[in-house]
C-alpha atoms as a PDB file:
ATOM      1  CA  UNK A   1      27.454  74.611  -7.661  1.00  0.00           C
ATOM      2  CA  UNK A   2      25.050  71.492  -6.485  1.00  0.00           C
ATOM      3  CA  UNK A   3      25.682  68.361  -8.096  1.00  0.00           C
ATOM      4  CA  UNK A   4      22.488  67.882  -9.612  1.00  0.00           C
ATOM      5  CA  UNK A   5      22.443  63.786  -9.202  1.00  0.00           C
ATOM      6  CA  UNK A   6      23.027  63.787  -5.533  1.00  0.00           C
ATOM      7  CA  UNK A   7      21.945  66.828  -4.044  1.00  0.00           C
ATOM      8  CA  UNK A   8      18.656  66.062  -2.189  1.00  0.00           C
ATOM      9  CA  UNK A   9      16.318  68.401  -3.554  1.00  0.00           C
ATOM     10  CA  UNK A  10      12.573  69.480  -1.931  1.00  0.00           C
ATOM     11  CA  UNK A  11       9.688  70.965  -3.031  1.00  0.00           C
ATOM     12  CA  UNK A  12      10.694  74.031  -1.293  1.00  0.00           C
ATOM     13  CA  UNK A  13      13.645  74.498  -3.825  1.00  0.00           C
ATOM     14  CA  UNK A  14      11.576  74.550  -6.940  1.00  0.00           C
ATOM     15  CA  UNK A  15      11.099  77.814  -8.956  1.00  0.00           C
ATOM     16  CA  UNK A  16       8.154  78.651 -10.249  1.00  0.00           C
ATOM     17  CA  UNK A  17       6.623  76.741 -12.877  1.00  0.00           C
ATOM     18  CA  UNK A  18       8.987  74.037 -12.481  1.00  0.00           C
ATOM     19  CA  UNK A  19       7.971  70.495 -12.707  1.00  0.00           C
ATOM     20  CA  UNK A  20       9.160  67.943 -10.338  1.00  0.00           C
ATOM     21  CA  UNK A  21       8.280  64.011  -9.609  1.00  0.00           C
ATOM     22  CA  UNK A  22       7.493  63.353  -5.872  1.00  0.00           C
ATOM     23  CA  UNK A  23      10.120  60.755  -4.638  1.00  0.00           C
ATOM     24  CA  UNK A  24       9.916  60.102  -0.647  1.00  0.00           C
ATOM     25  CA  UNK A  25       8.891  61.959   2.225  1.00  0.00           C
ATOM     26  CA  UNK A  26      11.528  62.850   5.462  1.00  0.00           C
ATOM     27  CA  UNK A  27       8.714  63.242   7.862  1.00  0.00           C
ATOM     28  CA  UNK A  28       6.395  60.359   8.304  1.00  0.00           C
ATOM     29  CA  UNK A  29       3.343  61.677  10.264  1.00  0.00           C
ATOM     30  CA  UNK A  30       3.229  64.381   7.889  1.00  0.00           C
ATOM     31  CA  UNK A  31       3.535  61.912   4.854  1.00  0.00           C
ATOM     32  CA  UNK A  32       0.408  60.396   5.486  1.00  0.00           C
ATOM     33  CA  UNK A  33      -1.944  63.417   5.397  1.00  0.00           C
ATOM     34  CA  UNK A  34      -0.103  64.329   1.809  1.00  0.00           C
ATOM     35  CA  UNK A  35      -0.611  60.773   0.796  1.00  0.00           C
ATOM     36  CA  UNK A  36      -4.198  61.296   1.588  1.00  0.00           C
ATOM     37  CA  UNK A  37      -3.906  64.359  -0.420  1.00  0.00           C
ATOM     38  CA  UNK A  38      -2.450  62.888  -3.759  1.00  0.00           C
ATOM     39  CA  UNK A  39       1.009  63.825  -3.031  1.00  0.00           C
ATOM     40  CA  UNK A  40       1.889  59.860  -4.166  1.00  0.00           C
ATOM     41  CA  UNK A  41       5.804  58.713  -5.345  1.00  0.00           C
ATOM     42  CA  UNK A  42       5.794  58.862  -8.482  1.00  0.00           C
ATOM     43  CA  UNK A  43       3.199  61.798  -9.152  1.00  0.00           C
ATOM     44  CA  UNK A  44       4.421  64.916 -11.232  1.00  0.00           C
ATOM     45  CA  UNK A  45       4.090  68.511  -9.507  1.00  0.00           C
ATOM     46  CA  UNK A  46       4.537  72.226 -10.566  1.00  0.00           C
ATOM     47  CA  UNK A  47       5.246  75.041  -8.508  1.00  0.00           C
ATOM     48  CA  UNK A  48       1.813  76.825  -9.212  1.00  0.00           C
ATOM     49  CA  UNK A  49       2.347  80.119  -6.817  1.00  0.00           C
ATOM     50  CA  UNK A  50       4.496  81.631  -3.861  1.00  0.00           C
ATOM     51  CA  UNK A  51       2.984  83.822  -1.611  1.00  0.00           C
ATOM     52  CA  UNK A  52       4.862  87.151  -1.662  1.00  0.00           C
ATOM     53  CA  UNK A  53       6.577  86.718   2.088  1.00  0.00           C
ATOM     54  CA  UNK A  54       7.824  83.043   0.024  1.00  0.00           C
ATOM     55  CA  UNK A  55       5.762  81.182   2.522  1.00  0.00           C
ATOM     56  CA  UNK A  56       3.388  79.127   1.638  1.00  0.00           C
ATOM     57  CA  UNK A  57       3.219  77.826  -2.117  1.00  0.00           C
ATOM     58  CA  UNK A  58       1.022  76.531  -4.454  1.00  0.00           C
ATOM     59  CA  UNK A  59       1.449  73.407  -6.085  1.00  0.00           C
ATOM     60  CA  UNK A  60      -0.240  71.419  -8.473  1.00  0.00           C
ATOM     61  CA  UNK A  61      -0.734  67.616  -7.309  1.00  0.00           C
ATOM     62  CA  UNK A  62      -3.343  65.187  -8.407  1.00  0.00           C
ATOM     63  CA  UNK A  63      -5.419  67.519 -10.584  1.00  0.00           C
ATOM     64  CA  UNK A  64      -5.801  70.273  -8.203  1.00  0.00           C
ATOM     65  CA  UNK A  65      -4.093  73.418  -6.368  1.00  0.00           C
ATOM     66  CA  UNK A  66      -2.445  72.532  -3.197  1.00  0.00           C
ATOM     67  CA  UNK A  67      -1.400  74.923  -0.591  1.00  0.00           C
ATOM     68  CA  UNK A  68       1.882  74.153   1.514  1.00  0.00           C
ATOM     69  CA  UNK A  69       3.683  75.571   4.048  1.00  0.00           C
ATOM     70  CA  UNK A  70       7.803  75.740   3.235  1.00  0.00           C
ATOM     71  CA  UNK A  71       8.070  73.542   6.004  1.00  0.00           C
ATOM     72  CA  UNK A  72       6.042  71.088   5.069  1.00  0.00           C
ATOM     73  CA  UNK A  73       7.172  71.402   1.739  1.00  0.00           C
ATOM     74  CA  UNK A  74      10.843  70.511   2.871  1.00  0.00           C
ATOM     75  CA  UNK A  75      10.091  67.229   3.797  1.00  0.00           C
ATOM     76  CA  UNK A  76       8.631  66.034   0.255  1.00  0.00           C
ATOM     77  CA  UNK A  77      11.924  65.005  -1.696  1.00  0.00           C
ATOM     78  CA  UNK A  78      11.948  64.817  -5.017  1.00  0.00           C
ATOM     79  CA  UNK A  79      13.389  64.674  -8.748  1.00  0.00           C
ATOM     80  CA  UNK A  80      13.576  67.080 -10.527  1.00  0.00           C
ATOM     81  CA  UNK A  81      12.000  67.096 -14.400  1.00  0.00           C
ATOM     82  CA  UNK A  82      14.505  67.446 -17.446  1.00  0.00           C
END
């Protein structure tokens, strides 16, 4: 089982419908085009959709839908709402 308070989780590893608060980013170039899209520290997400290969989701950033690959979504770390 994961230990919940270290594990590093991603926004690949939510479920659907789960909430989440964006924490850092592993990948700087991409961080700044999903800083320009809303994806802030700090900001609250949901898993919105996954496509039905699993790749890409939906998530919903900033008021709107955002579409990610898993890939990109793996390097947006979060924390995960209680």
């Amino acid at each position: 089982m994961k230990n919940e308070s270290t594990f590093p989780y991603t926004l690949a590893d939510l479920r659907l419908g789960e909430k989440a608060t964006i924490d850092s980013f592993t990948d700087g170039e991409l961080s700044v085009k999903l800083l320009e899209m809303g994806c802030l520290p700090g900001e609250q997400v949901e898993l919105k959709n996954i496509a039905p290969l699993g790749d890409p989701i939906a998530i919903y950033v900033s008021g709107y839908i955002l579409g990610l690959r898993k890939a990109e979504a793996s390097s947006v770390l979060i924390r995960r709402s209680l």
